[in-house]
Protein backbone atom coordinates (compact mmCIF):
# COMPACT_ATOMS: atom_id res chain seq x y z
CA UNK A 1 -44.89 34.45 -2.49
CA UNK A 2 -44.71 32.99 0.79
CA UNK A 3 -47.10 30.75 2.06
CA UNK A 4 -48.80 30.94 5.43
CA UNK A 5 -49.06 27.50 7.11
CA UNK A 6 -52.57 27.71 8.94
CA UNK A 7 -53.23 31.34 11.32
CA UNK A 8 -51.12 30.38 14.66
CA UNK A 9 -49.38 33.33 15.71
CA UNK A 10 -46.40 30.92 15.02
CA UNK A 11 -47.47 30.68 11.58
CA UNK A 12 -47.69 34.63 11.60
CA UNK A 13 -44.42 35.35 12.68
CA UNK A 14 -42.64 32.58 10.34
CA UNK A 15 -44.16 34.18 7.73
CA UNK A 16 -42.88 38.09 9.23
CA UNK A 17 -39.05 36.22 9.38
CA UNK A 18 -39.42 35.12 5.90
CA UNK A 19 -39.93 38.83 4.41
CA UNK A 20 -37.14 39.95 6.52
CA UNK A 21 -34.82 37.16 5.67
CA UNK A 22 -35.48 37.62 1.75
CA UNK A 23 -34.83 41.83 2.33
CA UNK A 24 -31.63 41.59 4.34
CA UNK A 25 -28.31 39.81 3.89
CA UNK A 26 -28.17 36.67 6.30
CA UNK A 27 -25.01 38.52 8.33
CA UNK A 28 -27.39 41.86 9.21
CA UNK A 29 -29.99 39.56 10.14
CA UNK A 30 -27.92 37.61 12.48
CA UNK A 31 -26.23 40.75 13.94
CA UNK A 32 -29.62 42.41 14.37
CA UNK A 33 -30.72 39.11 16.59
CA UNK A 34 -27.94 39.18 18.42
CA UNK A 35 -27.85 42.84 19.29
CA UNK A 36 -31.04 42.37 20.18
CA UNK A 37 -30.35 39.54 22.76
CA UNK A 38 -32.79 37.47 21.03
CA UNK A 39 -29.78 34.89 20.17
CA UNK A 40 -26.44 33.99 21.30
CA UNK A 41 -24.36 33.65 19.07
CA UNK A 42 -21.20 30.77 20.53
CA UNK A 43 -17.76 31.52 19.50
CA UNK A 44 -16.29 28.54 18.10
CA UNK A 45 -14.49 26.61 20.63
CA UNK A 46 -10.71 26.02 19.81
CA UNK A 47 -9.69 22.18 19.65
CA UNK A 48 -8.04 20.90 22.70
CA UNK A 49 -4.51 19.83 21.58
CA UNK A 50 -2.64 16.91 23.33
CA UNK A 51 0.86 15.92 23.38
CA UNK A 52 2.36 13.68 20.53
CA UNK A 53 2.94 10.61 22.97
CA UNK A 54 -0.81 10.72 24.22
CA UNK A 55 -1.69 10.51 20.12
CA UNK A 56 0.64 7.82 19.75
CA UNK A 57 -0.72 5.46 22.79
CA UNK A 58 -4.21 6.06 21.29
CA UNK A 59 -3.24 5.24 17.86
CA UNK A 60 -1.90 1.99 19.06
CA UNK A 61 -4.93 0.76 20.79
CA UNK A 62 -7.49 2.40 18.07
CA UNK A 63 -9.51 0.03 16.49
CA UNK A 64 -8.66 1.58 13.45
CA UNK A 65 -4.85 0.26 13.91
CA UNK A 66 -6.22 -3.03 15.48
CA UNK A 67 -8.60 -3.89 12.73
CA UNK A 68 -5.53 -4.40 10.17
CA UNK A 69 -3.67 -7.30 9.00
CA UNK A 70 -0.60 -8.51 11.55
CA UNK A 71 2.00 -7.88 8.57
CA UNK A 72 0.48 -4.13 8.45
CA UNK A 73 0.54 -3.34 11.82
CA UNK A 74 4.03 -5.04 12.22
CA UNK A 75 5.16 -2.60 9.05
CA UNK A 76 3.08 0.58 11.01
CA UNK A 77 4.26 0.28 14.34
CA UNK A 78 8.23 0.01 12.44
CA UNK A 79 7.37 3.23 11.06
CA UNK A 80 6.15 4.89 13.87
CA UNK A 81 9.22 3.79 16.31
CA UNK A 82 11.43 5.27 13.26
CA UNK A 83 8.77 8.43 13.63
CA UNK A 84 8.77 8.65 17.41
CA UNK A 85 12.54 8.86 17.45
CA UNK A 86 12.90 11.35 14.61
CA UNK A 87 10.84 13.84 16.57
CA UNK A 88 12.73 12.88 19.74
CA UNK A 89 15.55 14.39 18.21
CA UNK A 90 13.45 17.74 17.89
CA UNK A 91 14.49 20.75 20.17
CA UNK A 92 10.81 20.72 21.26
CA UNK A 93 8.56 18.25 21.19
CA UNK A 94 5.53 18.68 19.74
CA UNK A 95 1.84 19.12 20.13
CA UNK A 96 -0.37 16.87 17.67
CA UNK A 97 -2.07 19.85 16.33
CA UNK A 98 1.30 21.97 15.33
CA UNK A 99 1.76 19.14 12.30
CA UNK A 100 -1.07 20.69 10.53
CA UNK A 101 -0.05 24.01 11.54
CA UNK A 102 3.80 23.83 10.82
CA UNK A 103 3.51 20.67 8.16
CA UNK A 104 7.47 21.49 7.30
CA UNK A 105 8.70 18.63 9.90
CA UNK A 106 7.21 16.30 7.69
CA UNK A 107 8.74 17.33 4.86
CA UNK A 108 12.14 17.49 6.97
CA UNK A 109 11.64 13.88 8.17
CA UNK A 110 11.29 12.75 4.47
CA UNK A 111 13.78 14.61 2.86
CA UNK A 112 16.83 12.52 3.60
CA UNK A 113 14.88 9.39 1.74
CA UNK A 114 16.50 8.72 -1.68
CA UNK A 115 14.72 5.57 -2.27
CA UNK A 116 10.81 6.57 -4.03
CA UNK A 117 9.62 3.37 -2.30
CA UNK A 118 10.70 3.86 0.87
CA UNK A 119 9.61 7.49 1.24
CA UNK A 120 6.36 6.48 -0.43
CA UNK A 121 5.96 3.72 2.21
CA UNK A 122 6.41 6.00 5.25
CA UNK A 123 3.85 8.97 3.76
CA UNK A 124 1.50 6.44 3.08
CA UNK A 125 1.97 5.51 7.12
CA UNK A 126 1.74 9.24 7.75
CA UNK A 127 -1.22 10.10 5.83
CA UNK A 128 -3.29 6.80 7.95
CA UNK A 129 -1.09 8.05 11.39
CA UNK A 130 -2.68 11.59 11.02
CA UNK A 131 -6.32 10.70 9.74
CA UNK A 132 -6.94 8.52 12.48
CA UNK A 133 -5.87 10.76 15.26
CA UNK A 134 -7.02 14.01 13.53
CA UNK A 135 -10.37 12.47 13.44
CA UNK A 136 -10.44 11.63 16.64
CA UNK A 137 -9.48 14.66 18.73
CA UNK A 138 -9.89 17.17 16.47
CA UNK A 139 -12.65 18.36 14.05
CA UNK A 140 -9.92 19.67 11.68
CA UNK A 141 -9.21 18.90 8.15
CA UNK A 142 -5.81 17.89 7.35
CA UNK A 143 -4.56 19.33 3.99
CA UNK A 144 -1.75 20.74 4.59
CA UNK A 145 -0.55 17.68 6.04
CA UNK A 146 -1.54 15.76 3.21
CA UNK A 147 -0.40 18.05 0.51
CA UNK A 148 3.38 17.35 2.64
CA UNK A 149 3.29 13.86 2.64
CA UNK A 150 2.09 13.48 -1.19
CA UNK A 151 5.56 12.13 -3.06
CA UNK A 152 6.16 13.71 -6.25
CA UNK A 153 8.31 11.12 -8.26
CA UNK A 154 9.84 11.47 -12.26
CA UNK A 155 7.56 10.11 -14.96
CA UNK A 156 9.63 7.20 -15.36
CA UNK A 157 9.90 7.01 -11.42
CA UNK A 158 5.97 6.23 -11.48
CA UNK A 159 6.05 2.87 -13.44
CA UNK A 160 6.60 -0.40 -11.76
CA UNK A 161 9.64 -1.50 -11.31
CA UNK A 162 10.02 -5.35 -13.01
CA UNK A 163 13.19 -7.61 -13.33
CA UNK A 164 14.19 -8.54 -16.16
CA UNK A 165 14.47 -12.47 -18.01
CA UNK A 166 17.74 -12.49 -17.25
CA UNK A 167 18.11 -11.32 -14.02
CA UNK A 168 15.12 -13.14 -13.11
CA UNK A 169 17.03 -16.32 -14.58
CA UNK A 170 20.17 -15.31 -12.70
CA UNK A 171 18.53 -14.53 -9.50
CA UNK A 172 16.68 -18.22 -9.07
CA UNK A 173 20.42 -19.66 -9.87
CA UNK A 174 21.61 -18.00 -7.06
CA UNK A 175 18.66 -18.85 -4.84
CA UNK A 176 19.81 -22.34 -4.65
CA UNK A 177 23.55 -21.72 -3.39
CA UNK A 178 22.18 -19.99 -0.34
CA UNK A 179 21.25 -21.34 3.29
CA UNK A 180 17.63 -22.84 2.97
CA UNK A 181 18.01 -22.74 -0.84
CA UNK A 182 15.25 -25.41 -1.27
CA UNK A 183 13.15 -23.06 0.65
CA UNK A 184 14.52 -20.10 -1.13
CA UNK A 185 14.34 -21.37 -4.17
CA UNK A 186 10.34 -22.45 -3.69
CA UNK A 187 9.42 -19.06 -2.51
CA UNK A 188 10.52 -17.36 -5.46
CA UNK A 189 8.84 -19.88 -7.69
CA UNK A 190 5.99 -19.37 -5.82
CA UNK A 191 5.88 -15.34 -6.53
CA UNK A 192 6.67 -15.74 -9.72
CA UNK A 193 3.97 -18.53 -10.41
CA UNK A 194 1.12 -16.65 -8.78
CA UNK A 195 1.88 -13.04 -8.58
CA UNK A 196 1.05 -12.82 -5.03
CA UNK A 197 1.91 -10.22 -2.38
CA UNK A 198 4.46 -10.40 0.02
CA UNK A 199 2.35 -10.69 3.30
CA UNK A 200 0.10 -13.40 0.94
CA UNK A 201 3.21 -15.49 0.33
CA UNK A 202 4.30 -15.54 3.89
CA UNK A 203 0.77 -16.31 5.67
CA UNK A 204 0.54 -19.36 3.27
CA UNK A 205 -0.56 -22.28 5.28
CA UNK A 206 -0.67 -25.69 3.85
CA UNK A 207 -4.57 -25.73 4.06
CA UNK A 208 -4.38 -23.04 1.33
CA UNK A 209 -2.95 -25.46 -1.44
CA UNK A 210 -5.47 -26.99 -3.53
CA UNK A 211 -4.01 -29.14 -6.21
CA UNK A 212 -7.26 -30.33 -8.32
CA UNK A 213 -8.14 -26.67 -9.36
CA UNK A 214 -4.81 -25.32 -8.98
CA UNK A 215 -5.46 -22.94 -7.24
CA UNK A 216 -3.45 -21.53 -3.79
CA UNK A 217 -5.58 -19.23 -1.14
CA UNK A 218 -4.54 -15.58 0.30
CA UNK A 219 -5.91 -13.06 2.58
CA UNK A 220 -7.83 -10.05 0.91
CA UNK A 221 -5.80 -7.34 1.12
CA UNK A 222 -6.23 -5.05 3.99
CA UNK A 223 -8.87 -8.21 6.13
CA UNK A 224 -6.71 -10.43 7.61
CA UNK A 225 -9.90 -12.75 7.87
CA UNK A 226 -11.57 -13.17 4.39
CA UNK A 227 -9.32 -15.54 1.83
CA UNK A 228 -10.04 -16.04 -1.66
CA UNK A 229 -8.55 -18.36 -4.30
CA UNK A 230 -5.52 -17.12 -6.55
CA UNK A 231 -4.28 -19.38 -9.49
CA UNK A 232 -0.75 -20.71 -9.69
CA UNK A 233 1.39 -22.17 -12.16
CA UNK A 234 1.70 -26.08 -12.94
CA UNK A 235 5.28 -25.86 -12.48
CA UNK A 236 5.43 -23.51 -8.91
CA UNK A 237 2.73 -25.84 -7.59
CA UNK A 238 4.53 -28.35 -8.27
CA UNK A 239 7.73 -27.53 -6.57
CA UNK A 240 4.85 -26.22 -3.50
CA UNK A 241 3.63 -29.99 -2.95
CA UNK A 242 7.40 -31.08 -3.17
CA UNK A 243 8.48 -28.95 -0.45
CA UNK A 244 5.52 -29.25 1.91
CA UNK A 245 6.37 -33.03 1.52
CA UNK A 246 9.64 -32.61 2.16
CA UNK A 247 9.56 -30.36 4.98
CA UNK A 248 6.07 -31.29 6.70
CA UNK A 249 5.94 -35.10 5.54
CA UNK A 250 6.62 -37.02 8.93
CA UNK A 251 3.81 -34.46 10.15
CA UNK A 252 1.26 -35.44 7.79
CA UNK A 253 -0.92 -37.44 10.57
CA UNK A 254 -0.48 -34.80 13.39
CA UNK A 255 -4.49 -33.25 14.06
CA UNK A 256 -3.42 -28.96 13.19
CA UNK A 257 -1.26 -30.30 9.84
CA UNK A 258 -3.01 -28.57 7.86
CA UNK A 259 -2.78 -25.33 9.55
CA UNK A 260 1.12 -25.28 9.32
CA UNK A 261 2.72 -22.14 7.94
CA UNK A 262 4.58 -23.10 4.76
CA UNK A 263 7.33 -21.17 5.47
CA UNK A 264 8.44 -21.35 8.51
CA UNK A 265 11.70 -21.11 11.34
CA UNK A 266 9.57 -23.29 13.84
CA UNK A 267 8.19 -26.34 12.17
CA UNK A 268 5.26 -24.28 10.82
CA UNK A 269 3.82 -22.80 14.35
CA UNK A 270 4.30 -19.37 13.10
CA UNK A 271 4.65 -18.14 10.08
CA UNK A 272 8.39 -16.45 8.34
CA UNK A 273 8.84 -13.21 8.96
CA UNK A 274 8.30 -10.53 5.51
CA UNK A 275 11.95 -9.03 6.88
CA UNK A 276 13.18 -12.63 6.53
CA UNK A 277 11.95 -12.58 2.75
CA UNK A 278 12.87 -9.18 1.72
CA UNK A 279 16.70 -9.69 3.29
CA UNK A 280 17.09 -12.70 1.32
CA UNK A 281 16.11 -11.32 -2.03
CA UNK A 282 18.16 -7.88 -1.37
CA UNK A 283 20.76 -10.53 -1.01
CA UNK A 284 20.59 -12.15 -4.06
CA UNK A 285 19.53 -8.38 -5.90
CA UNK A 286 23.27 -7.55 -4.41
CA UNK A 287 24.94 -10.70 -5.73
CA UNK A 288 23.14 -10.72 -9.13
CA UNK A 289 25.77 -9.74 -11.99
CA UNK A 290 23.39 -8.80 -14.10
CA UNK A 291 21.69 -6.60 -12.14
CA UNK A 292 23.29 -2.54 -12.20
CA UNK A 293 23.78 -0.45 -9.50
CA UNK A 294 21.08 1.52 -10.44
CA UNK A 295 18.85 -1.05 -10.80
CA UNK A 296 19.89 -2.87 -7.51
CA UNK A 297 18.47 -0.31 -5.28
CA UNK A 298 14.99 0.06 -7.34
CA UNK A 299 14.26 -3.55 -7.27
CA UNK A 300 12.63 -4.81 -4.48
CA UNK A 301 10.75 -8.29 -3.77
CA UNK A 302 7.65 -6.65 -5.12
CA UNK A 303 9.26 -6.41 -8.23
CA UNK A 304 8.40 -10.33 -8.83
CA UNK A 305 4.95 -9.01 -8.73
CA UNK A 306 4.99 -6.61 -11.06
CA UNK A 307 7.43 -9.23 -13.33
CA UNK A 308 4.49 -11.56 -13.18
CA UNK A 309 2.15 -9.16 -14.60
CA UNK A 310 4.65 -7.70 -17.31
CA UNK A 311 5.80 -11.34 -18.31
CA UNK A 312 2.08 -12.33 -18.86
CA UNK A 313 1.24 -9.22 -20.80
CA UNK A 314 4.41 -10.06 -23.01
CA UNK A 315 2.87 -13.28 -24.01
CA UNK A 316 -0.49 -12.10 -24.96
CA UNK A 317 -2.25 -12.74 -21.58
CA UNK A 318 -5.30 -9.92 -21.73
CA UNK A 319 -5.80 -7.40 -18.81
CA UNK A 320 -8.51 -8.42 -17.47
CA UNK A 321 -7.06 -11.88 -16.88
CA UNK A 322 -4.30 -10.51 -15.27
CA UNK A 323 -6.01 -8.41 -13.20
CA UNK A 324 -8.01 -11.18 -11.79
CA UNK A 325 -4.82 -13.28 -11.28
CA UNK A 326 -3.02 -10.41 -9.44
CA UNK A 327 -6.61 -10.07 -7.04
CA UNK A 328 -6.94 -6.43 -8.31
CA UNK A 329 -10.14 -4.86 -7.08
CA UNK A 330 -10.57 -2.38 -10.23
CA UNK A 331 -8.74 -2.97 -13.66
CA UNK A 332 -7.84 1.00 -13.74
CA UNK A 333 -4.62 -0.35 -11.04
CA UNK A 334 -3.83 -3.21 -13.65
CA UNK A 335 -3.44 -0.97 -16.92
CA UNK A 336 0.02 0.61 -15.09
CA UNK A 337 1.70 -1.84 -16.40
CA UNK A 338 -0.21 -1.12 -20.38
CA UNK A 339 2.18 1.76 -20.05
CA UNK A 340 5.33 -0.01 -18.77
CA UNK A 341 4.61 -2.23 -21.39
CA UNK A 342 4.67 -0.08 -24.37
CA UNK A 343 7.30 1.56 -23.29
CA UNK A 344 8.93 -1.57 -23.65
CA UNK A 345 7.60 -1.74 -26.91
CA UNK A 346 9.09 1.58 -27.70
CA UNK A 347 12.52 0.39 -27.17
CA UNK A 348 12.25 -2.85 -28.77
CA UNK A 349 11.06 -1.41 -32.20
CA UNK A 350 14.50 0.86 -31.47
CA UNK A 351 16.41 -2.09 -31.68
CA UNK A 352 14.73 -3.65 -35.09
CA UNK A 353 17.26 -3.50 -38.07
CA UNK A 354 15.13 -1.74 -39.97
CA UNK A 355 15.18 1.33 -37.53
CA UNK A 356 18.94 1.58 -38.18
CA UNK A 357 18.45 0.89 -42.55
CA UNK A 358 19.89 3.08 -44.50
CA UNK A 359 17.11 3.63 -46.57
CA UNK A 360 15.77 5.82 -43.49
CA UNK A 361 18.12 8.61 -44.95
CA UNK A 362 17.04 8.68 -48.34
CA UNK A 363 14.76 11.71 -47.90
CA UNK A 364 16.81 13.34 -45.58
């Protein structure tokens, strides 16, 4: 049974510790080392906690933070100002390892959120805020932080949230009454002719236009380096080309045209704010007649995204198409929408006159 590994008295005595490990339980066989000073057994060293401003400096400057897009770290360092003055407020401030061991201010910092997106966006900022500086001064797993920040929303909650025709319709009409409504007006074209991102749309540069393949370029989500190609529309390329003419035209021989920002508040130096973006659509969301109340605060400028996909699916455009013209890394995030869709489905049938013919209460 065991197996002696040549006749050094090394060999001899692994062989003795094997018999005695397979008799005993492995906690008598420790204790009986230890009692017999032939090990020392270490207690486990507690963690060294540090206060919640030193984790917040070091988050800052961690290359974790630093390696993310500028629109992400713009977003994160929003969130944790909002953060840092929320636990200002606190009678005592705290330690960074008393989240994990009293998890309820989290909970208490979220609860006052009504809107699903916004709460959603600040535990996701949480979640990254915690694993970075958890794994950095501590060797201590975070559940019950995460199971805090984890949003629990309604079924219907869950499904994207998409404009509809109409509004969509209305929406663009309105656009063009607005300051900048050229420029208004092409940056909603250009969302809803692409299905691009937010932060995509806004570091658009006119390098990124290619008008023989049709095609505009973006960042990869989450490396603010790597761009790939994204197809647009005839029509919202069209309208691009017309505005960068109109806007960048007298530029058009200067050596860095190329590299001008699309849309831009300083002749294309930097690029337009996502703020600047968002306030103008929450604008026209607020204006829009056809819009409810209800639906005004769960429409958001990634709702053009999500209308893009849902719009495409309506005509017959198959999911694998449309999850290579959203830039989805796995189809499994693309079929969301399969379920928004029937759903839609659902309701339309509803509305069919033969769901309401009186021959449905013949057998009644």
């Amino acid at each position: 049974m065991f197996k002696k590994e040549g006749k050094s008295p090394v060999a001899e005595l692994m062989v003795e510790l094997q018999k005695l490990a397979a008799s005993n339980s492995h906690a008598n066989l420790m204790q009986a080392l230890e009692k017999s000073n032939l090990i020392v057994i270490k207690e486990p060293v507690p963690p060294q906690d540090i206060s919640f401003d030193d984790a917040v400096a070091w988050y800052l400057q961690s290359a974790e933070f630093q390696k993310k897009s500028t629109s992400t770290k713009k977003t994160y360092r929003s969130e944790l100002n909002q953060f840092v003055e929320f636990i200002c407020s606190l009678p005592e401030p705290p330690s960074l390892l008393s989240f994990e061991n009293n998890p309820k201010v989290l909970l208490d910092y979220l609860a006052p959120l009504k809107v699903q997106n916004t709460k959603s966006k600040k535990a996701s900022f949480l979640r990254d805020f915690f694993t970075v500086t958890y794994t950095r001064f501590f060797e201590v797993d975070i559940k019950k932080i995460k199971e805090n920040l984890i949003v629990k929303v309604e079924f219907d909650e869950d499904l994207p949230k998409a404009f509809k025709k109409e509004q969509i319709e209305e929406i663009v009409n309105l656009s063009r009454l607005t300051n900048d409504g050229f420029r208004n007006f092409v940056i909603l074209w250009t969302f809803l002719g692409s299905g691009i991102r937010l932060n995509e749309l806004t570091q658009l540069q006119i390098k990124d236009i290619f008008y023989d393949t049709q095609n505009i370029t973006v960042h990869v989500k989450g490396n603010k380096l790597q761009k790939v190609p994204r197809k647009i529309t005839a029509t919202s390329l069209e309208l691009l080309r017309k505005y960068v003419s109109f806007k960048y035209g007298a530029l058009k021989e200067h050596p860095t045209y190329t590299d001008l920002f699309i849309f831009s508040v300083d002749k294309g130096v930097t690029p337009i704010s996502d703020s600047t973006v968002q306030k103008m659509l929450d604008g026209l969301i607020a204006d829009a007649q056809t819009i409810s109340k209800e639906e005004k605060e769960r429409l958001s400028v990634h709702s053009l995204r999500h209308s893009f996909a849902l719009f495409a699916l309506e005509e017959g455009v198959d999911l694998v198409s449309i999850s290579k013209l959203l830039g989805h890394k796995s189809l499994k995030t693309t079929t969301i929408y399969l379920q928004l869709f029937n759903d839609m489905l659902l309701k339309a049938i509803e509305k069919h006159p033969f769901a309401r013919s009186l021959t449905s209460k013949l057998f009644d």
